[in-house]
Protein backbone atom coordinates (compact mmCIF):
# COMPACT_ATOMS: atom_id res chain seq x y z
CA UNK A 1 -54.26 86.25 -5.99
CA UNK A 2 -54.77 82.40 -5.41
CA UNK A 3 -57.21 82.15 -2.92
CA UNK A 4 -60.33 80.88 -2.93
CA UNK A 5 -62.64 84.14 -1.63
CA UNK A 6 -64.78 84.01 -4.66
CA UNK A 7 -64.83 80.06 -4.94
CA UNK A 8 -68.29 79.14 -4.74
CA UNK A 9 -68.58 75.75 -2.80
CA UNK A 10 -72.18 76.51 -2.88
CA UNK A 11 -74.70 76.70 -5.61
CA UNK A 12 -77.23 78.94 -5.78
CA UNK A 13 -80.66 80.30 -7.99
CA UNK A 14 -80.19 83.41 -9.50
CA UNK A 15 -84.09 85.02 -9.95
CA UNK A 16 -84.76 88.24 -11.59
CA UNK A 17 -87.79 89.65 -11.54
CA UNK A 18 -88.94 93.12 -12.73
CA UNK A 19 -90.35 95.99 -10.85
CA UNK A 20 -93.53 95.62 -12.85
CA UNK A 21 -94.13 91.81 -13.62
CA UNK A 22 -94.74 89.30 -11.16
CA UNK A 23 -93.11 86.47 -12.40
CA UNK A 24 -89.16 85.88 -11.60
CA UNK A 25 -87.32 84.85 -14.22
CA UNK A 26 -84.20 82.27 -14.06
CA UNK A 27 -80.78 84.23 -15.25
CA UNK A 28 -78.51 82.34 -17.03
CA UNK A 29 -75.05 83.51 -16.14
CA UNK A 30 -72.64 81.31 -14.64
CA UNK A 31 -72.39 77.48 -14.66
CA UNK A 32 -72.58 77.03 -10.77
CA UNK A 33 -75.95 78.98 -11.19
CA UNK A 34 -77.44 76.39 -13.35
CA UNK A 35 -80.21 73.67 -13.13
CA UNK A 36 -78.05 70.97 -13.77
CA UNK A 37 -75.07 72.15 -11.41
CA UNK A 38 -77.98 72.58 -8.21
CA UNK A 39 -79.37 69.17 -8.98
CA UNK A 40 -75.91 67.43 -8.87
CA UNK A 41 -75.42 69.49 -5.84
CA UNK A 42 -78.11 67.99 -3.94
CA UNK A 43 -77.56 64.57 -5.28
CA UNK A 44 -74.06 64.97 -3.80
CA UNK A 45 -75.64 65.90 -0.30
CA UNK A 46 -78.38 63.39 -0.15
CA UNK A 47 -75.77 60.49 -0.75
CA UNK A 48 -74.03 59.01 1.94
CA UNK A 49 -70.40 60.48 2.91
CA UNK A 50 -67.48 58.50 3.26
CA UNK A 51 -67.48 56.64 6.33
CA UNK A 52 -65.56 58.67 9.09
CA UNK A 53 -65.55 61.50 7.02
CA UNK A 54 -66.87 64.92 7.99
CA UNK A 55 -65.19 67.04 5.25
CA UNK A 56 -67.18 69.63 3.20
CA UNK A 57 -68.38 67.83 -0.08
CA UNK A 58 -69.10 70.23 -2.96
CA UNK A 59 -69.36 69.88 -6.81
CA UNK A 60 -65.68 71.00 -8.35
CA UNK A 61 -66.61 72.23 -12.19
CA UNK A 62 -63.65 72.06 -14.68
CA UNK A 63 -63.10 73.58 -18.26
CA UNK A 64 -60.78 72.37 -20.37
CA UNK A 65 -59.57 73.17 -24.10
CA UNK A 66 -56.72 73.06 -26.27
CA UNK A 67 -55.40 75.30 -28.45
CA UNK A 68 -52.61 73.85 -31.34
CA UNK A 69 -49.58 76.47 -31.72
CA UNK A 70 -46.13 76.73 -34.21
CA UNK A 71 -43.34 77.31 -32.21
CA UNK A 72 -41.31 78.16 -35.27
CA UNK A 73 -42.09 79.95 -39.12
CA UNK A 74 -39.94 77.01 -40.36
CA UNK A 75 -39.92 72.87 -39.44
CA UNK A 76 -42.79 71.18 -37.78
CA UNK A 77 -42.88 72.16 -34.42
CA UNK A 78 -45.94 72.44 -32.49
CA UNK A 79 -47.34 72.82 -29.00
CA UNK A 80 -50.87 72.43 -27.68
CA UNK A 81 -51.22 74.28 -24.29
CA UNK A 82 -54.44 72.89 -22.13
CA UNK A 83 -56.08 75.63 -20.01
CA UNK A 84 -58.05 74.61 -17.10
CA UNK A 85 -60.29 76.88 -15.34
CA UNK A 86 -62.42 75.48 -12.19
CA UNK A 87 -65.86 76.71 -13.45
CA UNK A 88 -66.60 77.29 -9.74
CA UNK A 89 -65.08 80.76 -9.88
CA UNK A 90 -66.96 84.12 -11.29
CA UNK A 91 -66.13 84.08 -15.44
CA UNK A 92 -65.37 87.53 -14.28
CA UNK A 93 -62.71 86.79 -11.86
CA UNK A 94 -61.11 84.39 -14.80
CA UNK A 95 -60.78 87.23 -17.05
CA UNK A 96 -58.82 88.91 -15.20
CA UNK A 97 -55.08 87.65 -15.83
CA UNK A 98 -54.00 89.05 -12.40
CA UNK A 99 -55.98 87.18 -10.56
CA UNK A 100 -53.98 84.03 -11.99
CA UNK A 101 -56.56 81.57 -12.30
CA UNK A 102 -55.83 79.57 -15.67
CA UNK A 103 -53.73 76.59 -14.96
CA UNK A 104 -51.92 75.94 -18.50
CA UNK A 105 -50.07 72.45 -19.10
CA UNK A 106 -48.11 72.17 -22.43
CA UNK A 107 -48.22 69.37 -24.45
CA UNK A 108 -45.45 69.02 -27.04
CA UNK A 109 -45.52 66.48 -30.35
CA UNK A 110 -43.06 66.42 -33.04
């Protein structure tokens, strides 16, 4: 499933706001929902595009980590896979290992 259908090249507030209060209140649930990630967004449209250039520009999140592994019970060798994720998919679309949307690079030292 590599296709970009629930790639979110647009940020957006997520309000909540209960049947009985007035107030909305901000939900904190993924990263492309966040203060931070809006703001860059706009500062990203209010700048000037590349001359010529008429392309969609949008904000492209990325999670890394690493994760140190024995590849034997005996000797000294290791491997340290790197996951990537782009953080502009659902967290709920990345848990799902058939949607294939970890990218892992291996990294081997002896």
């Amino acid at each position: 499933m590599n296709d970009d259908r629930h790639f979110h090249y647009e940020p957006y507030e997520l309000l909540w706001k209960s049947g009985n209060e007035a107030e909305e209140v901000r939900v904190h649930s993924e990263l492309y929902t966040s203060a931070a990630f809006l703001a860059k967004h706009e500062n990203l449209l209010q700048s000037p595009p590349e001359p010529g250039c008429d392309a969609l520009r949008a904000i492209v999140a990325l999670m890394f980590w690493l994760d140190k592994t024995h590849l034997t019970s005996f000797g000294n060798a290791k491997l340290w896979p790197c996951y990537m994720y782009f953080r502009d998919d659902s967290k709920y679309w990345q848990a799902k290992p058939s949607c294939d949307l970890c990218t892992i690079l291996h990294i081997s030292r002896r």
